[in-house]
N, C-alpha and C. Protein backbone atom coordinates (compact mmCIF):
# COMPACT_ATOMS: atom_id res chain seq x y z
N UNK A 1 27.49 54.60 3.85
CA UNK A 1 28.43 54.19 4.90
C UNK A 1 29.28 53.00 4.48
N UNK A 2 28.63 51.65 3.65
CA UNK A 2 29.44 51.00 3.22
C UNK A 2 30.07 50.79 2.11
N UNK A 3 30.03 51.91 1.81
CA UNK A 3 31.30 52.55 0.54
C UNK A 3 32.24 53.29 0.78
N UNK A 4 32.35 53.51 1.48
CA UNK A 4 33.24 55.03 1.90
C UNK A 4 34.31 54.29 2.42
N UNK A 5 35.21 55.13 2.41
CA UNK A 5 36.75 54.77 2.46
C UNK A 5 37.65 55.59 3.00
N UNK A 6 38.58 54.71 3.55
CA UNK A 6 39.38 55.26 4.97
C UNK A 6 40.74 55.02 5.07
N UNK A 7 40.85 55.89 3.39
CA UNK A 7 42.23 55.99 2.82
C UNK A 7 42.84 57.12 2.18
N UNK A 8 43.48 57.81 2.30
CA UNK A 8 43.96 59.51 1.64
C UNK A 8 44.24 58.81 0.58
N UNK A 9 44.55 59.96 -0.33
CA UNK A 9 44.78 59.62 -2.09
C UNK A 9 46.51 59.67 -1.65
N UNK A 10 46.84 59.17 -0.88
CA UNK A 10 48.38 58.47 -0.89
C UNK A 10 47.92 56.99 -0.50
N UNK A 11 46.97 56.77 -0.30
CA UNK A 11 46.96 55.17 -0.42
C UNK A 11 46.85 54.93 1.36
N UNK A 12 47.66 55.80 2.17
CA UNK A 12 47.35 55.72 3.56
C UNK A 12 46.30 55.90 4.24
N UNK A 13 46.07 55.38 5.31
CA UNK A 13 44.77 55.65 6.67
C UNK A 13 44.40 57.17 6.85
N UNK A 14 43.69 57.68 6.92
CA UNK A 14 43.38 58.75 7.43
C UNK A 14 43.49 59.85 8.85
N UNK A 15 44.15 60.32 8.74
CA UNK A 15 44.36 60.94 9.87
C UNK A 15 44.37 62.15 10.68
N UNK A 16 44.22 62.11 12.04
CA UNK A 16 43.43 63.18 12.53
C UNK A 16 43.98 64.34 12.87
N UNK A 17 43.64 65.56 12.43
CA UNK A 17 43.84 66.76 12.23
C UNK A 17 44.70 67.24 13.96
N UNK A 18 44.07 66.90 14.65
CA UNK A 18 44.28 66.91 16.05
C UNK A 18 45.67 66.74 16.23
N UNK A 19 46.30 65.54 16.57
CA UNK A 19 47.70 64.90 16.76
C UNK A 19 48.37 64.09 15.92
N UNK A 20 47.69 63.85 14.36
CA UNK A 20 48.24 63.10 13.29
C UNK A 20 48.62 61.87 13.13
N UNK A 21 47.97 61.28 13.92
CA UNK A 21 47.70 59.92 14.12
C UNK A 21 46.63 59.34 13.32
N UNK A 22 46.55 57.96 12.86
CA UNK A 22 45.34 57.53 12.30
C UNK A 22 44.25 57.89 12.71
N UNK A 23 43.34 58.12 11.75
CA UNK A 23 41.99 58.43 13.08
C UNK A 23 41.54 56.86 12.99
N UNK A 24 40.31 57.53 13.66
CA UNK A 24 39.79 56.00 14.17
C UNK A 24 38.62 56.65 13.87
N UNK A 25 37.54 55.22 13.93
CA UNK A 25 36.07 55.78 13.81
C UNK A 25 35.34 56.34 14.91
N UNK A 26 35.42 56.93 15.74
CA UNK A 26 35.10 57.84 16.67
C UNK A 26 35.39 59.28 15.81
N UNK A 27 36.80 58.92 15.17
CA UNK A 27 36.92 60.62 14.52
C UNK A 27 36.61 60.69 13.33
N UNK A 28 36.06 59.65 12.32
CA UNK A 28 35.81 59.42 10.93
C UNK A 28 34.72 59.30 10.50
N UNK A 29 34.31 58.40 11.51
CA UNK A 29 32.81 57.34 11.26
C UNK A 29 33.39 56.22 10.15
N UNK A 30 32.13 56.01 9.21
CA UNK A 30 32.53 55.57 8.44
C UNK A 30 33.84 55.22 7.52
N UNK A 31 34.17 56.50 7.46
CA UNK A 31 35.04 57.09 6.62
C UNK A 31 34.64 57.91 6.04
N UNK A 32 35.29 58.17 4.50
CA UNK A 32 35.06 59.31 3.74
C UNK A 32 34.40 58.65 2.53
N UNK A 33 32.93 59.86 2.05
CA UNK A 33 31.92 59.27 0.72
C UNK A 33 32.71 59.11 0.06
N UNK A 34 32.08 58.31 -0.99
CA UNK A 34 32.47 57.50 -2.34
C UNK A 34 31.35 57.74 -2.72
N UNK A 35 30.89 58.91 -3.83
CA UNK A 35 29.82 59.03 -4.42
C UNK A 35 29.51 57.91 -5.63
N UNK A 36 30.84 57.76 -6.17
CA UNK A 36 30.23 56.60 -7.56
C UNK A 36 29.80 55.52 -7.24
N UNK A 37 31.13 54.92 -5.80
CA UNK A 37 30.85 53.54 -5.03
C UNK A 37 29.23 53.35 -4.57
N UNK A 38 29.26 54.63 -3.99
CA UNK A 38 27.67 54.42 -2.88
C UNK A 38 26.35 54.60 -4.34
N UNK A 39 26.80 54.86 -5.64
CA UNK A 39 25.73 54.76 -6.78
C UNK A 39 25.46 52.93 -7.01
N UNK A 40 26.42 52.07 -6.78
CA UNK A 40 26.88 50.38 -6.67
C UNK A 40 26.99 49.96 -5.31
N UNK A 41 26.26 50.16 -4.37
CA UNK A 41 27.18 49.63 -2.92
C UNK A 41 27.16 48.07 -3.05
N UNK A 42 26.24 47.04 -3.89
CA UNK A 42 26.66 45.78 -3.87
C UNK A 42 25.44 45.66 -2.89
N UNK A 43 25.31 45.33 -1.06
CA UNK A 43 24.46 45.21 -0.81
C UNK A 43 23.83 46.38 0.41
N UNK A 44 22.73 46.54 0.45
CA UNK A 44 22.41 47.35 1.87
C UNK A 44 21.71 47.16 2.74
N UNK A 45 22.30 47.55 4.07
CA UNK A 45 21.04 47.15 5.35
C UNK A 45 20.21 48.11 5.53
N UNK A 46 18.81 47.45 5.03
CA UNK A 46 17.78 48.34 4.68
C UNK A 46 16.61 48.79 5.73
N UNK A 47 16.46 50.35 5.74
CA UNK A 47 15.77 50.56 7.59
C UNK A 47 15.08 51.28 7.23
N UNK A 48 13.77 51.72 7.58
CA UNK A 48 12.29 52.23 7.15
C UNK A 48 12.18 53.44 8.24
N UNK A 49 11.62 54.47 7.97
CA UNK A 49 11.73 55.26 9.19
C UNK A 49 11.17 54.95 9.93
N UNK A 50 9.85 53.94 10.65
CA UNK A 50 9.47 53.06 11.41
C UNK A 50 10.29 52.73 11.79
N UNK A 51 11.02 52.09 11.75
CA UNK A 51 12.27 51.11 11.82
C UNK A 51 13.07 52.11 13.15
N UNK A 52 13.52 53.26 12.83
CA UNK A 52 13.93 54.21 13.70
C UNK A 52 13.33 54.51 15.36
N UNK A 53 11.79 54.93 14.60
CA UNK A 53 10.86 55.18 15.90
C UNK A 53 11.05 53.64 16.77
N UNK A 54 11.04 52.78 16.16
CA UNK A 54 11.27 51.76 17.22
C UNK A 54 12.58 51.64 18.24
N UNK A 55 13.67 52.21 16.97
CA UNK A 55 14.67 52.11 18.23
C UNK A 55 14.68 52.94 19.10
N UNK A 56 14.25 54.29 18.91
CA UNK A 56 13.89 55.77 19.76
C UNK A 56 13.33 55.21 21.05
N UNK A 57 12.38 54.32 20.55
CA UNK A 57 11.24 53.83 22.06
C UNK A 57 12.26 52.73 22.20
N UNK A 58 12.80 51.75 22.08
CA UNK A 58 14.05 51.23 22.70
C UNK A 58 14.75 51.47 23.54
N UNK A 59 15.06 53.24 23.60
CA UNK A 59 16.50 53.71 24.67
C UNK A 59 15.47 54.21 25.20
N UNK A 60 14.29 54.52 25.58
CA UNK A 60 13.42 55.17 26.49
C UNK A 60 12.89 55.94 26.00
N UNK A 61 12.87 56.76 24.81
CA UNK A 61 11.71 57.49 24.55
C UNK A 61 10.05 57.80 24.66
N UNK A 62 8.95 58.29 24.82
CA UNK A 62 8.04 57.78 25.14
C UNK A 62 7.25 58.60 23.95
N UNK A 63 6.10 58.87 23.89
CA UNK A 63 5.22 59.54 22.67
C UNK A 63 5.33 61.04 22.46
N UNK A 64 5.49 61.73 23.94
CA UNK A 64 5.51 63.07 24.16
C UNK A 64 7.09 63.53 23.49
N UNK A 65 7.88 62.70 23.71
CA UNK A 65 8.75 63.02 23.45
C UNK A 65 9.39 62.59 22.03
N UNK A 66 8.55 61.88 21.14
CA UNK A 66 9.03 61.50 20.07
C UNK A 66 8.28 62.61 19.07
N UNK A 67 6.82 63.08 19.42
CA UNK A 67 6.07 64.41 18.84
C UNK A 67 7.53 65.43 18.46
N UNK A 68 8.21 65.84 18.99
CA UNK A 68 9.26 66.80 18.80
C UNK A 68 9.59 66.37 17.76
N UNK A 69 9.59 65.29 17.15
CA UNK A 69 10.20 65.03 15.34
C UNK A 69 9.32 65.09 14.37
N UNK A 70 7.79 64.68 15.20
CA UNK A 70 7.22 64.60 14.44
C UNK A 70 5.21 64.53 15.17
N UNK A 71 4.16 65.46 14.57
CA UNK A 71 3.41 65.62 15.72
C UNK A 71 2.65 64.38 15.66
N UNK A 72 2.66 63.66 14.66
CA UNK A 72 2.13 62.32 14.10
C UNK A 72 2.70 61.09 15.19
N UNK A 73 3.43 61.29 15.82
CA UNK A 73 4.05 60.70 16.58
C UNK A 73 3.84 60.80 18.08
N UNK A 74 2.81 61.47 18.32
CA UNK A 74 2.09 61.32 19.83
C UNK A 74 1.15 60.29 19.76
N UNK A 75 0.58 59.83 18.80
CA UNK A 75 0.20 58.82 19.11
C UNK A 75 1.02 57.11 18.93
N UNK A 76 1.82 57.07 19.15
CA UNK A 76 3.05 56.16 18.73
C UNK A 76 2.87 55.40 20.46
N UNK A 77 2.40 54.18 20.24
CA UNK A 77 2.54 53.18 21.19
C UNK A 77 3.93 52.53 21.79
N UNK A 78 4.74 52.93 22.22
CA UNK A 78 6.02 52.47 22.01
C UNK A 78 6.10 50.69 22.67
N UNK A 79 4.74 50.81 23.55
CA UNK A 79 4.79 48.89 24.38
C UNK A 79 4.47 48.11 22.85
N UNK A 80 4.43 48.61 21.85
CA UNK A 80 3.71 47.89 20.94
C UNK A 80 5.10 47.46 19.33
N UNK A 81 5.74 48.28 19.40
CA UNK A 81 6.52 49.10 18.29
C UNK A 81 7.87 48.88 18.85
N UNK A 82 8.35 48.72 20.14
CA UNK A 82 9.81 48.65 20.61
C UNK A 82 10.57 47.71 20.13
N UNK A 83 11.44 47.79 19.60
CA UNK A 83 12.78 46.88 19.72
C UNK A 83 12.74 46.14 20.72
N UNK A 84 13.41 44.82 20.84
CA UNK A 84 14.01 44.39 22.09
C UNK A 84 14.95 45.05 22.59
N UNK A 85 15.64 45.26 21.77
CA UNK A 85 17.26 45.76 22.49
C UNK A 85 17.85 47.34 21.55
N UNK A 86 18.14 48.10 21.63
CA UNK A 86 18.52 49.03 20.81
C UNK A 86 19.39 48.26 19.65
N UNK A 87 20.24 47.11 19.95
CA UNK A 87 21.09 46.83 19.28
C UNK A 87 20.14 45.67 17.58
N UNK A 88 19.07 45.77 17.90
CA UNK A 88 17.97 44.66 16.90
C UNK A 88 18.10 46.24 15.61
N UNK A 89 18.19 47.18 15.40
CA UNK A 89 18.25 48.17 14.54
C UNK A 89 19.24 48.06 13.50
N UNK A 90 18.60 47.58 12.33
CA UNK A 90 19.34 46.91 11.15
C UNK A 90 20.38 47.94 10.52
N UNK A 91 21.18 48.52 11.48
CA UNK A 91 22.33 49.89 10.92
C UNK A 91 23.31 48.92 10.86
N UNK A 92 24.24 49.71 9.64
CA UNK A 92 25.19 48.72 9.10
C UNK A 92 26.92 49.14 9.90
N UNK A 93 26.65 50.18 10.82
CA UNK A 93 27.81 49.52 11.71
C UNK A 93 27.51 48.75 13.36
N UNK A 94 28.65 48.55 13.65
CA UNK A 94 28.36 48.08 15.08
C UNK A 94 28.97 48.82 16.38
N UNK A 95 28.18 48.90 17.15
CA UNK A 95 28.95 49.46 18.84
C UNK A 95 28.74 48.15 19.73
N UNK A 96 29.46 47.64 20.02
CA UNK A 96 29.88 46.57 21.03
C UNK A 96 30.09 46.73 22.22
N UNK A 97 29.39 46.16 23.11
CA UNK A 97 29.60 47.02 24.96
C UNK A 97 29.76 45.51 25.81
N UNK A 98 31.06 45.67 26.14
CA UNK A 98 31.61 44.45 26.86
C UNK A 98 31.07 44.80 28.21
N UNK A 99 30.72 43.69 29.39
CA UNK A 99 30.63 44.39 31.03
C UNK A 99 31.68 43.55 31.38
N UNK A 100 31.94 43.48 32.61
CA UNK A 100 32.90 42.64 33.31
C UNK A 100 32.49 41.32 33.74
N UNK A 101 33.15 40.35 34.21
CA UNK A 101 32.29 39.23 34.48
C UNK A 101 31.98 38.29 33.31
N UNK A 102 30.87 37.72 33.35
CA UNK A 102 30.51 36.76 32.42
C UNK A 102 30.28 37.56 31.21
N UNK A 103 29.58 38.62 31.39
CA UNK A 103 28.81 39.34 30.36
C UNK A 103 30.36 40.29 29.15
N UNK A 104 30.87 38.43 28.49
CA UNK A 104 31.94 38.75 27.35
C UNK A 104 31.49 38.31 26.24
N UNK A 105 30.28 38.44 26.13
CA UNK A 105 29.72 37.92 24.50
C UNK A 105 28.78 38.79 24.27
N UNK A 106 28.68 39.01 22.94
CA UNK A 106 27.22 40.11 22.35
C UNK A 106 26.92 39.86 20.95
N UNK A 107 26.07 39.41 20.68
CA UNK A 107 25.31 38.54 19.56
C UNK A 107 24.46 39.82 18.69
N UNK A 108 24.84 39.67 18.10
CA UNK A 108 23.74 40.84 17.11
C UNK A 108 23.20 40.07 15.37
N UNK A 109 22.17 40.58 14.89
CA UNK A 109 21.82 39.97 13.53
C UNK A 109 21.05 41.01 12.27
N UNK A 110 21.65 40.83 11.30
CA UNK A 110 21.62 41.72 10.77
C UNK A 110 21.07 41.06 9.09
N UNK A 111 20.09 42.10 8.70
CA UNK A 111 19.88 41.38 7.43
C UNK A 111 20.58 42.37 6.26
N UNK A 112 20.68 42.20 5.16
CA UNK A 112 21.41 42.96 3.85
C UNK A 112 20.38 42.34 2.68
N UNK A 113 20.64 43.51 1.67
CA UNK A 113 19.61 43.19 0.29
C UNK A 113 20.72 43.74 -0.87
N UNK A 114 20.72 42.84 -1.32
CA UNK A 114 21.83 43.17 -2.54
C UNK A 114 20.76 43.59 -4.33
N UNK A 115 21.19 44.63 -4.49
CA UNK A 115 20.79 45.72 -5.01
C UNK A 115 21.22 45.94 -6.41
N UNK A 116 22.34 44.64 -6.82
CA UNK A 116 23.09 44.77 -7.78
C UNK A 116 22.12 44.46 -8.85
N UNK A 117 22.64 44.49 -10.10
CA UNK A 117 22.01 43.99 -11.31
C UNK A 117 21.26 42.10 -10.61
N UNK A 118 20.32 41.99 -11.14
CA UNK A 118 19.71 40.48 -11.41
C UNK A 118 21.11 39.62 -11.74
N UNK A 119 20.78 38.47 -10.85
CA UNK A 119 21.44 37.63 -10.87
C UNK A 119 22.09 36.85 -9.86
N UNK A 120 22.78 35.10 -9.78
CA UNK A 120 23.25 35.17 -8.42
C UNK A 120 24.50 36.06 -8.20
N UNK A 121 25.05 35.92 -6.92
CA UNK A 121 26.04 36.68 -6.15
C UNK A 121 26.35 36.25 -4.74
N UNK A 122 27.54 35.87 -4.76
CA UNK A 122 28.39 34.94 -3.46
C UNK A 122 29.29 35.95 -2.48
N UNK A 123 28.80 36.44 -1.74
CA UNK A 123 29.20 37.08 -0.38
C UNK A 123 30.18 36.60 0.25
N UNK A 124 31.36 36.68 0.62
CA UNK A 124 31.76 36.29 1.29
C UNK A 124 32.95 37.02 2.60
N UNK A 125 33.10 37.32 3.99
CA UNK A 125 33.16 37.81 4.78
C UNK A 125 34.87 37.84 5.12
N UNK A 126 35.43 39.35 5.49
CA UNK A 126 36.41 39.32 5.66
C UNK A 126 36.57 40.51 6.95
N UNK A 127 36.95 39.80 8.03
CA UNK A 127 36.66 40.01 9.46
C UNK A 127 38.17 40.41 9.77
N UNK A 128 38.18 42.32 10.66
CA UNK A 128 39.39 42.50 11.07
C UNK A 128 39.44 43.34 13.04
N UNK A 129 39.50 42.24 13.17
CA UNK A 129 39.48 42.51 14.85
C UNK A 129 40.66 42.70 15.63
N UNK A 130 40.95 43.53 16.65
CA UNK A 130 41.70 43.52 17.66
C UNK A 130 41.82 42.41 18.24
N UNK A 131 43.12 42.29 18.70
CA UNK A 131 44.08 40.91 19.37
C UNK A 131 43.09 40.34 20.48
N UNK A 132 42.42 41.34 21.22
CA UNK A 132 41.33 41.25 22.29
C UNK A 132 39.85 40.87 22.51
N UNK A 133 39.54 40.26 20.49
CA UNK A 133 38.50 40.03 20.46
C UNK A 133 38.11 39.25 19.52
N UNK A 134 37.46 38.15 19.60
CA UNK A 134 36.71 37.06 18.72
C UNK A 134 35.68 37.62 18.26
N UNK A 135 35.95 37.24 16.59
CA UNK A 135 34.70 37.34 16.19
C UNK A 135 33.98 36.16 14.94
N UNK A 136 33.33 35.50 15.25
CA UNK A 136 32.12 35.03 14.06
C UNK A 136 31.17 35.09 13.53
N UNK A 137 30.72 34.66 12.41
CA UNK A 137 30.02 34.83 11.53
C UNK A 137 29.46 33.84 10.94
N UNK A 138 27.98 34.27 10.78
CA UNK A 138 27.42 32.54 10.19
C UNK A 138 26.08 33.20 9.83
N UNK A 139 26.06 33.12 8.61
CA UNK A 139 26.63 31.85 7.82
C UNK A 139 28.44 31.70 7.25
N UNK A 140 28.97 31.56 6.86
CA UNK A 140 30.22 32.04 6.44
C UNK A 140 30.27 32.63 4.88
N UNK A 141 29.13 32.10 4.45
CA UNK A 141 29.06 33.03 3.33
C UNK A 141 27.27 33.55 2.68
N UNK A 142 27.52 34.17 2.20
CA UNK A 142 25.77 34.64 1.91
C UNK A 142 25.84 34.51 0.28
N UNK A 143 24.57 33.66 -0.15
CA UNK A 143 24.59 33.17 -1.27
C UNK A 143 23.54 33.84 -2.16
N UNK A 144 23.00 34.64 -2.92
CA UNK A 144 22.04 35.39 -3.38
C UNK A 144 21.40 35.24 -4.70
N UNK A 145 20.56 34.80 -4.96
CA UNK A 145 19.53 34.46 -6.39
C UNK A 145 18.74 35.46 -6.73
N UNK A 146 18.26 35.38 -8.10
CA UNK A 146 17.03 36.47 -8.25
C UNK A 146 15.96 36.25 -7.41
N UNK A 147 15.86 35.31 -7.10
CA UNK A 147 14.39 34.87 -6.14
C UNK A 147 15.01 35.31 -4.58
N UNK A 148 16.14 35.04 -4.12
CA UNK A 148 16.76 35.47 -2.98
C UNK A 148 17.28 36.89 -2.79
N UNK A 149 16.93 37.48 -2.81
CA UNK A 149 17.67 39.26 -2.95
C UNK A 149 17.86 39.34 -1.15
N UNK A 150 17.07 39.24 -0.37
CA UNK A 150 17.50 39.61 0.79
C UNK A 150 18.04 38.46 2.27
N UNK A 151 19.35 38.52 2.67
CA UNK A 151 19.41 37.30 3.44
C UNK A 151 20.07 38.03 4.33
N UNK A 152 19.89 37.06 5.94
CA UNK A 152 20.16 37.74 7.14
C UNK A 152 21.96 37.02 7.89
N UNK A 153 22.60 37.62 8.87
CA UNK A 153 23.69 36.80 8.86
C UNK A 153 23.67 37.27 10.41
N UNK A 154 24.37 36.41 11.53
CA UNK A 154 23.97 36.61 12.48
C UNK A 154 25.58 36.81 12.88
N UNK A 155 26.30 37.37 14.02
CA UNK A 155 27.75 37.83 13.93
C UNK A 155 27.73 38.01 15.28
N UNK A 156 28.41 37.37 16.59
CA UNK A 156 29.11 37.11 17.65
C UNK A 156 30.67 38.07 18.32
N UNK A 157 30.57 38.58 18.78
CA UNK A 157 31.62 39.23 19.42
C UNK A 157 32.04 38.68 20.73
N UNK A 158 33.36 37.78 20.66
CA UNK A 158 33.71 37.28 22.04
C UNK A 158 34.96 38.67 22.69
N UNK A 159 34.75 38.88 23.80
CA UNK A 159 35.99 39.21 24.24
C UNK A 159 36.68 38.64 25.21
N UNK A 160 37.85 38.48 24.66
CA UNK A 160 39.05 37.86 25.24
C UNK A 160 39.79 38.36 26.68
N UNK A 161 39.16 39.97 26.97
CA UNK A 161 39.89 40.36 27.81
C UNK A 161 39.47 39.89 29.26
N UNK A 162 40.44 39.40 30.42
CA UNK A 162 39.65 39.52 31.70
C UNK A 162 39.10 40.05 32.55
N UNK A 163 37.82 40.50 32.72
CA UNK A 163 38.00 42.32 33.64
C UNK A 163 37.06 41.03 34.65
N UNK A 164 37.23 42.14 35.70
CA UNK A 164 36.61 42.55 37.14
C UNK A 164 36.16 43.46 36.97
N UNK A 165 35.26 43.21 38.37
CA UNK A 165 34.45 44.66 38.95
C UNK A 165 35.38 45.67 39.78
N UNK A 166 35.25 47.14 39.18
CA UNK A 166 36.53 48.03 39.89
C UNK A 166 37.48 47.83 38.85
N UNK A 167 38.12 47.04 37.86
CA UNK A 167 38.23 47.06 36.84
C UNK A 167 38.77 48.82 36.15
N UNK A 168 39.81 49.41 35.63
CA UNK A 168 39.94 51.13 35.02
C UNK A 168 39.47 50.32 33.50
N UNK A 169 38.80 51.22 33.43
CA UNK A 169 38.04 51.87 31.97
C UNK A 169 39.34 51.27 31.45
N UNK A 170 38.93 50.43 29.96
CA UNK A 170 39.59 50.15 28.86
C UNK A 170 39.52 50.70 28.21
N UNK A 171 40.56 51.30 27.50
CA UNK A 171 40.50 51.98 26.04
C UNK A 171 39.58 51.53 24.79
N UNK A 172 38.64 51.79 24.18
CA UNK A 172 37.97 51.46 23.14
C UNK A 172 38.94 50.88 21.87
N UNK A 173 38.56 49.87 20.92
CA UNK A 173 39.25 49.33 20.12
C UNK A 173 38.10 48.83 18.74
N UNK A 174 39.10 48.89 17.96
CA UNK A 174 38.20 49.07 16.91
C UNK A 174 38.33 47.55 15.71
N UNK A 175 37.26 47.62 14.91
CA UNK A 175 37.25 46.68 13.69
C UNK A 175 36.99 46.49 12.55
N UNK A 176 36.66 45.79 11.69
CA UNK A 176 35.39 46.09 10.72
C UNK A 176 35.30 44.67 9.94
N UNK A 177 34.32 44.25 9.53
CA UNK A 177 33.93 43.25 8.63
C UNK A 177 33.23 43.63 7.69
N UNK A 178 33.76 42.84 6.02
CA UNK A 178 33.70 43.75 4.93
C UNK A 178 33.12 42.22 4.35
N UNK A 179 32.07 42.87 3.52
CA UNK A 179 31.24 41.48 2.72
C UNK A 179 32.06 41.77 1.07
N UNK A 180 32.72 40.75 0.53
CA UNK A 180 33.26 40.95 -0.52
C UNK A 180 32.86 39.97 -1.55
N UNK A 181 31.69 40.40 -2.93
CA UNK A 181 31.81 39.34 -4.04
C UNK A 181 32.77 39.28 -5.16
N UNK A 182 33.76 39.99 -5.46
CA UNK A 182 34.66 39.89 -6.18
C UNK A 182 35.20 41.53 -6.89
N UNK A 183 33.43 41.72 -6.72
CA UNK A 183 33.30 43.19 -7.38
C UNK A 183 32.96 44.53 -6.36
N UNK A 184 32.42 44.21 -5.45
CA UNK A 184 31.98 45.08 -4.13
C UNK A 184 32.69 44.90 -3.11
N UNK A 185 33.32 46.12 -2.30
CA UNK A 185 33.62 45.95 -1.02
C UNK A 185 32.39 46.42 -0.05
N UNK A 186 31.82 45.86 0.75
CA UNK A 186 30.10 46.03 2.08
C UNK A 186 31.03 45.78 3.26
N UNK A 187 31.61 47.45 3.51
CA UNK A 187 32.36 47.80 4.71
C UNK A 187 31.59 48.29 6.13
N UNK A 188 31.49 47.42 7.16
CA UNK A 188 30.62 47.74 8.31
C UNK A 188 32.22 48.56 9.66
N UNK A 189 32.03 49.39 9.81
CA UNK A 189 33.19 49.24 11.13
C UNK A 189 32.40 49.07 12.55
N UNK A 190 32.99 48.42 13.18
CA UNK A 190 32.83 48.26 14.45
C UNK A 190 33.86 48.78 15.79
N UNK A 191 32.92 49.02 16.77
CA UNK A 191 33.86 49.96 18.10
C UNK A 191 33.29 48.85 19.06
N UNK A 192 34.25 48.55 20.08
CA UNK A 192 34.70 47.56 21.31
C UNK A 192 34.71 48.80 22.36
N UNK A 193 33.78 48.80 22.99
CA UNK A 193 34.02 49.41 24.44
C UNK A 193 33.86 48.50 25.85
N UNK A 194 34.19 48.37 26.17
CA UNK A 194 34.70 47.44 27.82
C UNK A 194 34.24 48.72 28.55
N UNK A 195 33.00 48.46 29.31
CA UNK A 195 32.34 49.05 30.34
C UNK A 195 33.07 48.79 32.29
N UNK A 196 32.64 49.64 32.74
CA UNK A 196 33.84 49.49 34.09
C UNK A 196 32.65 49.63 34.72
N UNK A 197 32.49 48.68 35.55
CA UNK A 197 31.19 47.95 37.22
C UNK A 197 32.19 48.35 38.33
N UNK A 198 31.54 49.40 39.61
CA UNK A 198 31.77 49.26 40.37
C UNK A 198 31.91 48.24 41.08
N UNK A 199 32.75 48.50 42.57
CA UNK A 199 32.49 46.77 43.49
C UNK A 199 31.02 47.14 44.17
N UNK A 200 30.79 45.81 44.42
CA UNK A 200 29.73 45.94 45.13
C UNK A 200 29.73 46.86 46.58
C-alpha cells in the first residue's frame, strides 16, 4: 500500500473509468502496485493476524462470529484482546470521522519498522491536506539506528469546518502523508468524512 502509485505512465493522476475525473481513494485505494517499490518499501506498519482479531472484536464482533474465519477462534475472549477503538489498528492508511460540535479533533498513533538495509535513516514527513483540515505530526521527524529499527509517531487531524447538528452531509475529502528519507517514498492516504447528527 505504501508503494503504490497514483499516477498513469503520462505522469498524470489517475482516473476514473466512470466520468474521467481523478479518482480518488474511495475509487483507487491505495493506488496502483509497484512490485519492485513494494520489494524496498523503506518502512512498514507492521500487523500480526492477532492484531486483526482484535480489531474484529473492536467493531462488535463476538467469538461465534469470528469461528466463521476461523474454528480456533471460538474460543477468542474478545473482553480480553479488544482494541480500544477500531482506529488503535496499526494499518497504514487513515479514515477520519469528524461529528459536529466539539467532536473536531481525532488523534490516532501509529508505529513503522524500517526494513531497509542496516544502518541509520532520517524520516522525514510530508503532509497534503484539504483547505478544511489541520494536520500534525510529532515527532516531526523519525530518526532510526541499527539498535532503533522500530519507532512510533502520533498524527492529529483538526477540522476546520463549522458544522451543527442537522448540519447536510459533507462531501468526503481526501489526503495523504508521505514519510520521505531521500531514497523512499512511505505513502499513507487518508479520507475526511464529516458525519451529520440529527437535532435533538
Amino acid at each position: 500500500m505504501t508503494s503504490s502509485y497514483n499516477l498513469d505512465n503520462s505522469g498524470k493522476n489517475i482516473t476514473d473509468l466512470v466520468d474521467g475525473l481523478d479518482a480518488k481513494p474511495f475509487d483507487v485505494g491505495s493506488g496502483h502496485v509497484d512490485p519492485n517499490r513494494a520489494l524496498h518499501p523503506g518502512l512498514i506498519y507492521d500487523i500480526a493476524p492477532n492484531d486483526y482479531v482484535a480489531f474484529l472484536c473492536s467493531i462488535g464482533y463476538n467469538s461465534t462470529q469470528l469461528s466463521v474465519f476461523d474454528d480456533d477462534l471460538k474460543k477468542v475472549d474478545c473482553k480480553s484482546i479488544g482494541l480500544s477503538s477500531p482506529s488503535d489498528l496499526n494499518y497504514p492508511s487513515f479514515s477520519v470521522v469528524f461529528g459536529s460540535g466539539s467532536s473536531n479533533k481525532v488523534k490516532y498513533t501509529r508505529t513503522v519498522k524500517n526494513v531497509e538495509k542496516l544502518g541509520s535513516a532520517i524520516y522525514k514527513p510530508t503532509i497534503r491536506a484539504p483547505s478544511s483540515v489541520k494536520i500534525k505530526v510529532s515527532p516531526k521527524k523519525l530518526v532510526f539506528s541499527d539498535e532503533n529499527r522500530t519507532l512510533s509517531y502520533k498524527i492529529t487531524f483538526t477540522s476546520l469546518v463549522k458544522r451543527k447538528k442537522g448540519d447536510v452531509m459533507k462531501e468526503p475529502e481526501f489526503g495523504s502523508i508521505e514519510w520521505r528519507d531521500g531514497v523512499h517514498v512511505v505513502r499513507s492516504p487518508i479520507a475526511f468524512t464529516w458525519i451529520t447528527t440529527t437535532k435533538p
